[in-house]
Protein backbone atom coordinates (compact mmCIF):
# COMPACT_ATOMS: atom_id res chain seq x y z
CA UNK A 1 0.00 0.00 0.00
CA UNK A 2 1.31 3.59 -0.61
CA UNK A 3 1.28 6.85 1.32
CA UNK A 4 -0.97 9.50 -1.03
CA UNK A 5 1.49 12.90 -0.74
CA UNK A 6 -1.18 14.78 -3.15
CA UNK A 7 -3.55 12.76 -5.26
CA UNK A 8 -4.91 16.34 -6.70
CA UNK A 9 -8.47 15.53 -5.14
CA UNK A 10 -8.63 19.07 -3.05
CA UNK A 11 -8.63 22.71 -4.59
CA UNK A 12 -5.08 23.97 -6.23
CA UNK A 13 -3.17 24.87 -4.46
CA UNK A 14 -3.89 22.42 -1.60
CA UNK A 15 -1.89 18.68 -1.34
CA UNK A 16 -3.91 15.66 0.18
CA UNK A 17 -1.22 16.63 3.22
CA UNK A 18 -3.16 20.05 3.66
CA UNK A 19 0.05 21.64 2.60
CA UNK A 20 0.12 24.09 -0.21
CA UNK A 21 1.59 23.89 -3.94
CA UNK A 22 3.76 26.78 -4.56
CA UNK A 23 5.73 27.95 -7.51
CA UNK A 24 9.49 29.03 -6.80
CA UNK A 25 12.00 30.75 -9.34
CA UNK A 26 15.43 31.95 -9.31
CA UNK A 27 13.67 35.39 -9.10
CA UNK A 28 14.40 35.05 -5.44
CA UNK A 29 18.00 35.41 -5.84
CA UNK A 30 18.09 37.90 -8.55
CA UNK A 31 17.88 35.20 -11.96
CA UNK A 32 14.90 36.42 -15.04
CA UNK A 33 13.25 32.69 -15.29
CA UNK A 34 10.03 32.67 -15.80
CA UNK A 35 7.47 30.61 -15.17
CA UNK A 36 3.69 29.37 -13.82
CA UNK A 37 2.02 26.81 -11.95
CA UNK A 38 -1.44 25.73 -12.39
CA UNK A 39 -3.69 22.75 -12.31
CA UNK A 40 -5.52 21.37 -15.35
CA UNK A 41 -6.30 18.47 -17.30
CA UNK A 42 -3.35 17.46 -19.28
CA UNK A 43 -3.63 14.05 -21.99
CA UNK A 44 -7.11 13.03 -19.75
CA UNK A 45 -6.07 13.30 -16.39
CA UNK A 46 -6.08 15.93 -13.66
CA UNK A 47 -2.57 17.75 -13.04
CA UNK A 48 -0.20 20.51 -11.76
CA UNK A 49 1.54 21.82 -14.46
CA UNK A 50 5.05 23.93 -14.30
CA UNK A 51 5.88 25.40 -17.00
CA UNK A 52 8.34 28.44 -18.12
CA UNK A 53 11.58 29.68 -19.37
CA UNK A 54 14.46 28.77 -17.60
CA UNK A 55 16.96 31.72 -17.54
CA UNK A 56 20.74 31.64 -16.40
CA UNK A 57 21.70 35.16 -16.27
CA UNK A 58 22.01 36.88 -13.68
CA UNK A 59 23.22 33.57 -11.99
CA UNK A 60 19.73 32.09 -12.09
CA UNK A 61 18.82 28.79 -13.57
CA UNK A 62 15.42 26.98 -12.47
CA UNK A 63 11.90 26.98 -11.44
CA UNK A 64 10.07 24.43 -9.37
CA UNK A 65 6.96 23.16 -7.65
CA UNK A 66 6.89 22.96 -4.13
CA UNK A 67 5.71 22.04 -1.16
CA UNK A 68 5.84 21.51 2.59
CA UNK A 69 5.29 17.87 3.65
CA UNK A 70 3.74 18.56 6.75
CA UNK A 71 1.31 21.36 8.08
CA UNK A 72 3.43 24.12 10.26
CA UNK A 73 6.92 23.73 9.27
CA UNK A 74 7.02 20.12 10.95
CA UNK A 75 8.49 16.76 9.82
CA UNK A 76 7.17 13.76 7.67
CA UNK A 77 8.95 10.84 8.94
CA UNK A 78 9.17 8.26 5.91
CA UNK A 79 11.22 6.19 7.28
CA UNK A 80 8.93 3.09 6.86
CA UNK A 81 8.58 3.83 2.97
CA UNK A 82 12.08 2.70 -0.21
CA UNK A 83 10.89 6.05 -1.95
CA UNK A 84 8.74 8.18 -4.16
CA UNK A 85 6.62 7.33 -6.53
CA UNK A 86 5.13 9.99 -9.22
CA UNK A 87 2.95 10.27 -11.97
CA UNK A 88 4.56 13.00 -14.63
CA UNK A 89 3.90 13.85 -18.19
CA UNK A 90 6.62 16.49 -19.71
CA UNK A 91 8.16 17.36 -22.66
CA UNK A 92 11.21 14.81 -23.16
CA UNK A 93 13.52 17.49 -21.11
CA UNK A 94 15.28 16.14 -17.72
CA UNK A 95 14.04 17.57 -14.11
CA UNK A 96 14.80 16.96 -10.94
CA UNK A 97 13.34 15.62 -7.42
CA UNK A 98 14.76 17.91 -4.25
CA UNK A 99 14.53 17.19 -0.74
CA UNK A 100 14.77 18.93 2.25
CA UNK A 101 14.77 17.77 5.66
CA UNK A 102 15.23 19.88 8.97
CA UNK A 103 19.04 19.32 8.77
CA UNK A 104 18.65 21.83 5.86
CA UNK A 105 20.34 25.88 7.03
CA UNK A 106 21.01 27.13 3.31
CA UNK A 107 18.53 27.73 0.93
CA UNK A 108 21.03 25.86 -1.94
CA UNK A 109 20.92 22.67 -0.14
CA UNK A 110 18.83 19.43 -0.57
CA UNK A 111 19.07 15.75 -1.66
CA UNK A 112 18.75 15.65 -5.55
CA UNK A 113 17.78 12.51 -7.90
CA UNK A 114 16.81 13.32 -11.78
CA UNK A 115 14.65 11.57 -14.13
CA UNK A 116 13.07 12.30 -17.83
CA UNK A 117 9.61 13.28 -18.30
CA UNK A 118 8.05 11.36 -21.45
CA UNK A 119 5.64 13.06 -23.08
CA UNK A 120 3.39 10.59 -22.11
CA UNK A 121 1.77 9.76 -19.18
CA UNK A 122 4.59 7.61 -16.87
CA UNK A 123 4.75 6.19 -13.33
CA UNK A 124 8.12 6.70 -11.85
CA UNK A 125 9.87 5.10 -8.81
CA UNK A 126 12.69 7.29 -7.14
CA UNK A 127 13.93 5.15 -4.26
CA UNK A 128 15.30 7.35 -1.67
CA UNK A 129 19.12 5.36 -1.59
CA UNK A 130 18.99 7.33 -4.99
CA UNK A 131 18.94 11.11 -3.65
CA UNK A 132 21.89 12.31 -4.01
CA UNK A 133 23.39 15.13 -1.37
CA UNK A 134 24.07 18.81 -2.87
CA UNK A 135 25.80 21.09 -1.16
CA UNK A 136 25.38 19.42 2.21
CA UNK A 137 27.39 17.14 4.17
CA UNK A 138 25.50 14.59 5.36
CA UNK A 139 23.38 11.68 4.42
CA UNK A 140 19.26 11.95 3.29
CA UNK A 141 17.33 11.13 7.06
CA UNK A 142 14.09 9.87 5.37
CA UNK A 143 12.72 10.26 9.29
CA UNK A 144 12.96 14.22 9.03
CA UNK A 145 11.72 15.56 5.95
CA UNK A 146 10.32 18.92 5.57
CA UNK A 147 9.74 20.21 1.83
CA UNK A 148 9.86 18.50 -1.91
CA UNK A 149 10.43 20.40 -5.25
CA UNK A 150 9.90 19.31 -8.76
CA UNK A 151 12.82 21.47 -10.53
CA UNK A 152 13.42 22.12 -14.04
CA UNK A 153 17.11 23.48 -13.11
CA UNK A 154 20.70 24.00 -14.11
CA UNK A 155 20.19 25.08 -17.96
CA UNK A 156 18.88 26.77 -20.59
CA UNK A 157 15.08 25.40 -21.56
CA UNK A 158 11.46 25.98 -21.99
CA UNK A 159 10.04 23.96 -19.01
CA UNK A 160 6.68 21.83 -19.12
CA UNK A 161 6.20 19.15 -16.67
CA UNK A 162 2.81 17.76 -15.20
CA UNK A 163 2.40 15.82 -12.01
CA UNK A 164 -0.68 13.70 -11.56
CA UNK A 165 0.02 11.63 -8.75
CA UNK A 166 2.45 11.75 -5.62
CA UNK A 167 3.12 8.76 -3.52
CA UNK A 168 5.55 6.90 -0.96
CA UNK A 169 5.98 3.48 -1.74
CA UNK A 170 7.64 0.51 -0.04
């Protein structure tokens, strides 16, 4: 059985964790991307979509969908769960999964794993062993985790990625 994160079943920009979608740009450290965040039906089923232009001047370089993973700043402790699971639909171009747990002090920081969105619809399993630390030196603690980003990041593109489904799995 999996853990629903957001199944899109309550208003935008609510999660099924009664946390809130938001969209974040490199506009918050001075970079020109782009981009907006929005929920609609994309190739028959109900989704977020992120899409936009991602900049790098001005040392910018990405956009994302975020969210908290718990109401008030606390922790989600997924300790019992091998990873996430996530429905996406995109545009062929590479993104990213970030995590954040309370460890986190610097806004640069997080555990970072990759993957292509199809443009189709595809089910995709990142297993948590697969985050990857970025500027940060320590390992992932699956039992603290505070925030998750979908992030079109690190070059030059138009973005356009859709998320259907969000999930822990074991």
């Amino acid at each position: 059985m999996d853990a629903v994160i957001d199944d899109l079943t309550r208003p935008f920009p609510q999660t099924a964790l009664g946390t809130r979608w938001e969209l974040v740009s490199d506009t918050v450290m001075g970079g020109i991307s782009r981009g907006d965040l929005w929920r609609e039906t994309v190739a028959g089923r109900p989704a977020l979509r992120l899409t936009g232009a991602v900049r790098l001047e001005n040392n910018g370089g990405f956009l994302q969908m975020a969210m908290d993973l718990a109401p008030g700043g606390a922790i989600l402790d997924a300790s019992d769960w091998a990873g996430l699971e996530l429905d996406v639909f995109g545009n062929g171009e590479s993104y990213g999964v970030h995590l954040r747990s309370d460890a986190v002090t610097r806004p640069w920081q997080s555990w970072r794993q990759g993957f292509t969105a199809a443009p189709a619809w595809q089910t995709l399993r990142l297993p948590f062993a697969g985050f990857v630390p970025h500027r940060i030196d320590r390992p992932l603690d699956v039992a603290r985790l505070r925030r998750l980003g979908l992030v079109a990041i690190g070059r030059a593109f138009s973005a356009d990625l859709a998320l259907a489904g969000l999930r822990l799995y074991r």
